[in-house]
C-alpha atoms as a PDB file:
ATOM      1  CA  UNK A   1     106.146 106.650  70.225  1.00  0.00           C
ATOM      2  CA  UNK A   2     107.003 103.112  71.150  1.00  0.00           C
ATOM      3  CA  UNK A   3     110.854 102.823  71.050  1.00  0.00           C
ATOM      4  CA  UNK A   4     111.688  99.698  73.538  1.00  0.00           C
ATOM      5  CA  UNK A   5     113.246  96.522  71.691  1.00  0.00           C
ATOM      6  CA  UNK A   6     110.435  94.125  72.416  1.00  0.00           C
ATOM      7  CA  UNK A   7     107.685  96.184  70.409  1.00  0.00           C
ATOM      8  CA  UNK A   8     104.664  93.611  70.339  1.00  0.00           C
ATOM      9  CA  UNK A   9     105.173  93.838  74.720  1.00  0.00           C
ATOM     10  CA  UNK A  10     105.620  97.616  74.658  1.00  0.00           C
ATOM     11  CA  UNK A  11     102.150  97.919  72.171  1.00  0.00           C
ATOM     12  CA  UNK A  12     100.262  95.322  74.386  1.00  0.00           C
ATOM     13  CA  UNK A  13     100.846  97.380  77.470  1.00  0.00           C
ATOM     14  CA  UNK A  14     100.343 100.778  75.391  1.00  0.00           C
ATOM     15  CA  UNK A  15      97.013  99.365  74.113  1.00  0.00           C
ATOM     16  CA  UNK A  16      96.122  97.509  77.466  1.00  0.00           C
ATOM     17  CA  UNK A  17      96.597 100.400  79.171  1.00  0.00           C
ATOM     18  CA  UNK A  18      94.628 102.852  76.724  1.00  0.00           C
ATOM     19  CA  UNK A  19      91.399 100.256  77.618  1.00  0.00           C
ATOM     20  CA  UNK A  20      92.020 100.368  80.745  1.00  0.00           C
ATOM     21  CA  UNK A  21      91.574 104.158  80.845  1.00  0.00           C
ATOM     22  CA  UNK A  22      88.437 104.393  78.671  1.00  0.00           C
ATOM     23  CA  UNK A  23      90.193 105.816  75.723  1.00  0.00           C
ATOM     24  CA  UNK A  24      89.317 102.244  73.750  1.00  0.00           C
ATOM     25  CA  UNK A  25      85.672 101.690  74.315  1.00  0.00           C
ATOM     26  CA  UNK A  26      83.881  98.247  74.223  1.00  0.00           C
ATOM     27  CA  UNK A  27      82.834  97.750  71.075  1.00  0.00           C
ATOM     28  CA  UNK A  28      85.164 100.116  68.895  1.00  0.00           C
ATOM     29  CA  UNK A  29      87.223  98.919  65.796  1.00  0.00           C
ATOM     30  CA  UNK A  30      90.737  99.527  66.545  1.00  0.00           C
ATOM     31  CA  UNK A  31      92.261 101.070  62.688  1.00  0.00           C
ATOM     32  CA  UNK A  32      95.258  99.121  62.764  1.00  0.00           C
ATOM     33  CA  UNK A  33      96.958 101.553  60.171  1.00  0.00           C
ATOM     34  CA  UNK A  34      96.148 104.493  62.451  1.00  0.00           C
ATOM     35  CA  UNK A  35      97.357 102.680  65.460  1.00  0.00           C
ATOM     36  CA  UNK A  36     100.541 101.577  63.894  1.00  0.00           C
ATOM     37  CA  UNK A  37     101.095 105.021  62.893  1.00  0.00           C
ATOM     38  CA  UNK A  38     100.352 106.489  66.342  1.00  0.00           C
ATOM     39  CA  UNK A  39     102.580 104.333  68.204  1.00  0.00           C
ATOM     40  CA  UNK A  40     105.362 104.646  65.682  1.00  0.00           C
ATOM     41  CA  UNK A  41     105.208 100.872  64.612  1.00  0.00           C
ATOM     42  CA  UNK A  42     104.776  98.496  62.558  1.00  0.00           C
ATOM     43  CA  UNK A  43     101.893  96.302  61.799  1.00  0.00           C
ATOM     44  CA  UNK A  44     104.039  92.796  62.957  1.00  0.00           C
ATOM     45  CA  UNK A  45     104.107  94.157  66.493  1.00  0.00           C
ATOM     46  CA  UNK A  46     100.491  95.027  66.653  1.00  0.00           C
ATOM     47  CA  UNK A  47      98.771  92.218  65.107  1.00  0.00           C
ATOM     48  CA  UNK A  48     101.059  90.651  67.917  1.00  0.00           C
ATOM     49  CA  UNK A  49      99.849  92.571  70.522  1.00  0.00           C
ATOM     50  CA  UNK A  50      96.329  92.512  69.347  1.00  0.00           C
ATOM     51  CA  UNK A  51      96.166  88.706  69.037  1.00  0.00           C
ATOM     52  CA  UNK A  52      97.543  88.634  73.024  1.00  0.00           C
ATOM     53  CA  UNK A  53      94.614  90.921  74.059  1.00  0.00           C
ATOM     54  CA  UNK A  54      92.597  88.743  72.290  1.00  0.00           C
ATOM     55  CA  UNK A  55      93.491  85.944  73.991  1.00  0.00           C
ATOM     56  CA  UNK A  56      93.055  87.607  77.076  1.00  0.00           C
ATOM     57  CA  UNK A  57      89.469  88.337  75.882  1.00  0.00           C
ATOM     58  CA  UNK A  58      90.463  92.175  76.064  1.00  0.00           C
ATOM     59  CA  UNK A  59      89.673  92.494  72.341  1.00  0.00           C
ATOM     60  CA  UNK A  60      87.692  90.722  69.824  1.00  0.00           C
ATOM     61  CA  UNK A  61      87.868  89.894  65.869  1.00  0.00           C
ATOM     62  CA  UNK A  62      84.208  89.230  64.492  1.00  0.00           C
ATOM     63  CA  UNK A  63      84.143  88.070  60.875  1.00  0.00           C
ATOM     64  CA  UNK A  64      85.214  90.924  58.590  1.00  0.00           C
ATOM     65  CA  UNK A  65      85.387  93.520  61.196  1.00  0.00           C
ATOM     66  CA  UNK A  66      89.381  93.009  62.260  1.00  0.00           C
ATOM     67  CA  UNK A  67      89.456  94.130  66.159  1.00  0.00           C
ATOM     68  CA  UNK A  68      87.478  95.435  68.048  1.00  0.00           C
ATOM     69  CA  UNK A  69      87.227  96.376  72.034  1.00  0.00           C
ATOM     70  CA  UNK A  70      85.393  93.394  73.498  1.00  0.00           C
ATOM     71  CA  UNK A  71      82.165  93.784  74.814  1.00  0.00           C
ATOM     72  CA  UNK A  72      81.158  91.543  77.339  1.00  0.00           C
ATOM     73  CA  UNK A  73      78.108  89.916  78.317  1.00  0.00           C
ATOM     74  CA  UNK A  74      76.418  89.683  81.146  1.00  0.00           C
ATOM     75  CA  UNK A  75      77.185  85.796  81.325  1.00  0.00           C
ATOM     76  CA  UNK A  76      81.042  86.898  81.159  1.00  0.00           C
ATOM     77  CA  UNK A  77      80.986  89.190  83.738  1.00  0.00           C
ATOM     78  CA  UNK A  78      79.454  86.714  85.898  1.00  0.00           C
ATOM     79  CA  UNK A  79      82.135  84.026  84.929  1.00  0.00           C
ATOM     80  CA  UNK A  80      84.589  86.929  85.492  1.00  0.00           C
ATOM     81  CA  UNK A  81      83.024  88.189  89.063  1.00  0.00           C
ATOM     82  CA  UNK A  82      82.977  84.051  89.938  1.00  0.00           C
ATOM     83  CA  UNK A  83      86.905  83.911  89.829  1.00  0.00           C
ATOM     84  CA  UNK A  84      87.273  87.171  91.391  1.00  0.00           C
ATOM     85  CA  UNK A  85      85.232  85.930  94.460  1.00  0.00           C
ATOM     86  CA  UNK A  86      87.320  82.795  95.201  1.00  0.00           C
ATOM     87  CA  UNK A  87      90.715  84.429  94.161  1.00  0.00           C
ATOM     88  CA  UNK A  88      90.849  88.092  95.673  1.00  0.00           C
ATOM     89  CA  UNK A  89      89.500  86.816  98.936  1.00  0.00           C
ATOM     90  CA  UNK A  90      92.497  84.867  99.106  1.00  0.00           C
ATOM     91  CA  UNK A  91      94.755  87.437  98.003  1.00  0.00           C
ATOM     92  CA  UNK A  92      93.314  89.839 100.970  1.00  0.00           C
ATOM     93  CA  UNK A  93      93.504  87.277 103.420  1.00  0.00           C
ATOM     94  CA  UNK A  94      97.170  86.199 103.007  1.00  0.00           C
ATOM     95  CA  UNK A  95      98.055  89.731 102.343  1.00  0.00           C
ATOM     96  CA  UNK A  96      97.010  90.435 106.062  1.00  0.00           C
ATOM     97  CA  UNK A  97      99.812  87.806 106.884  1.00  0.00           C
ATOM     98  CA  UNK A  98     102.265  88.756 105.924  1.00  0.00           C
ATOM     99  CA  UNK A  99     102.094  92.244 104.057  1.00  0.00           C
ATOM    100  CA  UNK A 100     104.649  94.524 104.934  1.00  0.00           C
ATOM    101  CA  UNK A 101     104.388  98.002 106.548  1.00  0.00           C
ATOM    102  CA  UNK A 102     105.757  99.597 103.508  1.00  0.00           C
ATOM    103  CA  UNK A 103     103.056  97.670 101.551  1.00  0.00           C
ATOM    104  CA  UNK A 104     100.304  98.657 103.940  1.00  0.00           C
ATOM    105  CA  UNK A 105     101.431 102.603 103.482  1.00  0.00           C
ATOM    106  CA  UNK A 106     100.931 102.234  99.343  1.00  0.00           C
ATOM    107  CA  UNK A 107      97.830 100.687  99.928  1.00  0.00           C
ATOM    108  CA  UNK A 108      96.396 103.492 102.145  1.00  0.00           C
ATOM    109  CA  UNK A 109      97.507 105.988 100.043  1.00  0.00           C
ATOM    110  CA  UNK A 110      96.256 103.832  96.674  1.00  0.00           C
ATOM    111  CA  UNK A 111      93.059 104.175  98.966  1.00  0.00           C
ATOM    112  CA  UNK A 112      93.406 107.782  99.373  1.00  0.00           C
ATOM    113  CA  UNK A 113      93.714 108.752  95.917  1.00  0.00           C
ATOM    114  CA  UNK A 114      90.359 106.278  94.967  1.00  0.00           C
ATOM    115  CA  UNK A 115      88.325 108.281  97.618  1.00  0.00           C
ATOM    116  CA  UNK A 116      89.558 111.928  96.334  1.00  0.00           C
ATOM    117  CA  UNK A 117      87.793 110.548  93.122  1.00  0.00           C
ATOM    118  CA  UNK A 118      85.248 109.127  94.516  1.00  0.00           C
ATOM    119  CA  UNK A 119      82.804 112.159  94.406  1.00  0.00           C
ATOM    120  CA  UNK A 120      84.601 113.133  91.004  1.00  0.00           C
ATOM    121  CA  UNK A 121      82.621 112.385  87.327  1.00  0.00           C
ATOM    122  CA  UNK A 122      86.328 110.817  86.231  1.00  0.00           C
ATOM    123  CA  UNK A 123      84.742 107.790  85.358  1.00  0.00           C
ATOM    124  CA  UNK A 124      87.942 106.504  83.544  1.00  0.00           C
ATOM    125  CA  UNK A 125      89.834 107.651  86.519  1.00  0.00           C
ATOM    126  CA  UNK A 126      88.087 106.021  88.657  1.00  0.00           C
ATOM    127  CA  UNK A 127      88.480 102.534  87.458  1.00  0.00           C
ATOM    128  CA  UNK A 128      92.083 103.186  87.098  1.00  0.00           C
ATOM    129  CA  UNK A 129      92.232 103.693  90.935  1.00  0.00           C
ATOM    130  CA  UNK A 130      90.007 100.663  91.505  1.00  0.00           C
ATOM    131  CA  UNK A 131      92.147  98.389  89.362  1.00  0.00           C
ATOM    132  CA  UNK A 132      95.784  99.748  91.022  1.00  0.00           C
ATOM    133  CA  UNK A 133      94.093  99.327  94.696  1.00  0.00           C
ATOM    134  CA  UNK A 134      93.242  95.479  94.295  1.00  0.00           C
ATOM    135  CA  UNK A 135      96.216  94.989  92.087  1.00  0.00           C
ATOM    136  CA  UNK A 136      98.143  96.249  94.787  1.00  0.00           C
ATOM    137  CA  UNK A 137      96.403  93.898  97.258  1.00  0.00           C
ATOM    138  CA  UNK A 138      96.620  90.313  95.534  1.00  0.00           C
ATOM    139  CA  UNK A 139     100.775  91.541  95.104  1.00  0.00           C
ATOM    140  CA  UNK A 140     100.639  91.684  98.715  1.00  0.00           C
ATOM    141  CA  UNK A 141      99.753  88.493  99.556  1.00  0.00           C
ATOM    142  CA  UNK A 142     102.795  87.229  98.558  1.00  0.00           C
ATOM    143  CA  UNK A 143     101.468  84.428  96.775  1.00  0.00           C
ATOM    144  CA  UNK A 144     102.968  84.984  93.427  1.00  0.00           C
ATOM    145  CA  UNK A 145     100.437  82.368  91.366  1.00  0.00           C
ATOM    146  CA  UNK A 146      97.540  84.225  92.382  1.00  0.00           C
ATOM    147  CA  UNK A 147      98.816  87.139  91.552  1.00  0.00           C
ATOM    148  CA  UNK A 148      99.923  85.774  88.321  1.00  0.00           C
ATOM    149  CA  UNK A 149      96.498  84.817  87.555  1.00  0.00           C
ATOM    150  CA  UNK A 150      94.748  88.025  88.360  1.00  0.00           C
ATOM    151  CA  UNK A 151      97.402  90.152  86.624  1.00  0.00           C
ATOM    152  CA  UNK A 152      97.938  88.173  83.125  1.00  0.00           C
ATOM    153  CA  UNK A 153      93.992  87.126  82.783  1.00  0.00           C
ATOM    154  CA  UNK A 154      92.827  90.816  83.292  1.00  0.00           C
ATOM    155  CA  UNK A 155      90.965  89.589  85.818  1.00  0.00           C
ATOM    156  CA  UNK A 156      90.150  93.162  87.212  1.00  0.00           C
ATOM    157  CA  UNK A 157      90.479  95.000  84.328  1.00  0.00           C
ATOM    158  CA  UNK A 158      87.747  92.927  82.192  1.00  0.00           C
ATOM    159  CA  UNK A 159      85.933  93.150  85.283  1.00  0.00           C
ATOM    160  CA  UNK A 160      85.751  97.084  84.827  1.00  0.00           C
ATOM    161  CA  UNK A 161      85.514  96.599  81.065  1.00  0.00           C
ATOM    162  CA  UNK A 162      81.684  98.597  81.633  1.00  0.00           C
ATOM    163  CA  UNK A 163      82.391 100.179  84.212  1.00  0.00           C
ATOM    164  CA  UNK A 164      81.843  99.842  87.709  1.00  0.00           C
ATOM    165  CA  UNK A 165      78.309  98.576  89.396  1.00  0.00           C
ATOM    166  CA  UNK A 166      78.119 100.432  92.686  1.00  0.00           C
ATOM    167  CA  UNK A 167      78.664 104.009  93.355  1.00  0.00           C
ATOM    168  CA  UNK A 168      82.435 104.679  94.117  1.00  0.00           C
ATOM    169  CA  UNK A 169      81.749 106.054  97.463  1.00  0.00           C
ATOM    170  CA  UNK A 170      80.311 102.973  98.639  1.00  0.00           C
ATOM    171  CA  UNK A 171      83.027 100.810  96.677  1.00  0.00           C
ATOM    172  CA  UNK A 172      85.420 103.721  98.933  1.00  0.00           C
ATOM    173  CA  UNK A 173      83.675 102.648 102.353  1.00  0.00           C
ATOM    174  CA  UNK A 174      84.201  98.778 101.528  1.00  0.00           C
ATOM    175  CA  UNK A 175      87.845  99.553 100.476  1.00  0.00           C
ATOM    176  CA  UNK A 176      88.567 100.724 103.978  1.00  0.00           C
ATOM    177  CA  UNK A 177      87.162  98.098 105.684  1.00  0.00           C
ATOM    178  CA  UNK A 178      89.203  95.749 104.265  1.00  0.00           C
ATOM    179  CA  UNK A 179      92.450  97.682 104.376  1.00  0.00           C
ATOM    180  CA  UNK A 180      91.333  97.655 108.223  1.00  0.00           C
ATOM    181  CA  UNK A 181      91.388  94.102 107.963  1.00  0.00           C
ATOM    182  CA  UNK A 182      94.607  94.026 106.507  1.00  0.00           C
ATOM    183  CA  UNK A 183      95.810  96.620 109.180  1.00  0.00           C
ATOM    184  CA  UNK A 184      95.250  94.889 111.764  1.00  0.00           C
ATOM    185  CA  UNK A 185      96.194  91.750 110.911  1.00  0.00           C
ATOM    186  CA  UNK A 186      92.254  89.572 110.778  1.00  0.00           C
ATOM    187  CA  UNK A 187      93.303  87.413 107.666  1.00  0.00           C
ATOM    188  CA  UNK A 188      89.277  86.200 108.342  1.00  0.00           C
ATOM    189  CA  UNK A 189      87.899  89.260 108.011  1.00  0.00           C
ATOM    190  CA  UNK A 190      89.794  90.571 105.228  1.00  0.00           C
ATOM    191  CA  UNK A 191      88.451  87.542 103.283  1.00  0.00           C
ATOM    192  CA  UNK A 192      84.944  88.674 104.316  1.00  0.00           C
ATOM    193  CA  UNK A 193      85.563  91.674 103.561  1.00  0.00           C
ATOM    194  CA  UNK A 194      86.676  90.956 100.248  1.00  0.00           C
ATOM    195  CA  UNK A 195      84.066  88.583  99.705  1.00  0.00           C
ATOM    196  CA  UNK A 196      81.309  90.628 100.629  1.00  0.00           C
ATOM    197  CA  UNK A 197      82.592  93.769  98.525  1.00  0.00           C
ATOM    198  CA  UNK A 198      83.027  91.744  95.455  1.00  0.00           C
ATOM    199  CA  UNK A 199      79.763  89.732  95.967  1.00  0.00           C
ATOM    200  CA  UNK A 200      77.679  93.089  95.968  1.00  0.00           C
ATOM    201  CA  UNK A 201      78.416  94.024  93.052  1.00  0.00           C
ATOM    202  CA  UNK A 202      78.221  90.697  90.931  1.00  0.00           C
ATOM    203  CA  UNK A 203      74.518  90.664  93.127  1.00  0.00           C
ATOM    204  CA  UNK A 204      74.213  93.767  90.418  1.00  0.00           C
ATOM    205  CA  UNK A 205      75.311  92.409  87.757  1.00  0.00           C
ATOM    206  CA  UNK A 206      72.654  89.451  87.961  1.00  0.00           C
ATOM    207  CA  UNK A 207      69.722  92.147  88.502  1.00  0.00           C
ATOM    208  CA  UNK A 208      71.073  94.444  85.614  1.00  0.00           C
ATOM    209  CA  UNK A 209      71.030  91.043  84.025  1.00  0.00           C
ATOM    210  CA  UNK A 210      67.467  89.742  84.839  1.00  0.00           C
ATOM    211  CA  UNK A 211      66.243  93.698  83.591  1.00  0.00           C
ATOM    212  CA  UNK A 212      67.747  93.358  80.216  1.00  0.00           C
ATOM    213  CA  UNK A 213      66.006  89.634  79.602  1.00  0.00           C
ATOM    214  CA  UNK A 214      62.415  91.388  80.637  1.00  0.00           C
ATOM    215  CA  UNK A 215      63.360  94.189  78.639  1.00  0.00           C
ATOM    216  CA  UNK A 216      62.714  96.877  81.540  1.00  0.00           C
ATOM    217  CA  UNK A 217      65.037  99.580  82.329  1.00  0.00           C
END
């Protein structure tokens, strides 16, 4: 149950977080009245919260249908994988300036608890760990409007919205080299790093994209 003051914030995060983890699926209706009842609120608070996901393109309200978990297509998670490529280099690059120790030893272990999924089937679990490693990263770069971007657009979390399009040992492998970068200090090739992580999957998304317009599988 949701007790904090500021209910629509405490729902948002509630709901945000409950998408995050796979237990609100693109495309589902979210039954307000069930919701309200679950988290021990009322409906003002959640339309609230609902209309700020929406805004943040986490949900959706077709005609007639009230909300539903967006689904995106493939032309949104290109826009989406665009941004990430010229903002999270950035954020990896800076971060190798001036991280801190301390910030370097979450990181690691952010990293070690994505690779003891890695071989896992915890999708959902997966994509959590994903999402906390490169949230971790653009914090430390110190540079608190791209981190403000990242964080209140969803960047990475709309990103993951269908999961994620390489397998998570590979996505593990990547993840190291760039906390290597970080490590030791290359702000160039933790951008590269970065860059070239990110770009191999949105190179995916384009050829899921291209199979789905010939209609091949």
């Amino acid at each position: 149950m949701v007790v904090h003051q500021d209910l629509a914030a405490q729902v948002y995060e509630v709901l945000k977080d409950k998408i995050l983890r796979g237990e609100l699926r693109p495309g589902q209706k979210l039954a307000q009245d069930e919701l309200a009842e679950t988290l021990g609120v009322s409906r003002t608070p959640l339309l609230s919260a609902l209309h700020k996901l929406e805004n943040e393109m986490l949900v959706s309200s077709p005609p007639r249908r009230g909300f539903v978990v967006r689904q995106l297509s493939w032309d949104d998670l290109l826009d989406v994988y665009d941004l990430r490529l010229r903002l999270e280099p950035l954020g990896a690059a800076e971060a190798a300036v001036i991280a801190s120790q301390a910030e370097i030893d979450e990181l690691v272990a952010l990293c070690d608890a994505f690779d003891n999924l890695a071989n896992s089937d915890q999708e959902d679990e997966i994509k959590v760990a994903d999402y906390r490693l490169h949230m971790q990263i653009m914090k430390m770069s110190g540079n608190a409007i791209l981190h403000s971007i990242v964080s209140s657009f969803n960047l990475m979390l709309i990103a993951n919205l269908e999961g994620l399009f390489k397998p998570p040992q590979r996505s593990a492998e990547q993840h190291r080299s760039i906390i290597r970068a970080i490590r030791s200090r290359d702000s160039r090739r933790a951008e590269q790093t970065m860059h070239f992580h990110i770009e191999e999957s949105r190179e995916e998304i384009v050829r899921r994209k291209e199979k789905a317009e010939n209609g091949t599988h």
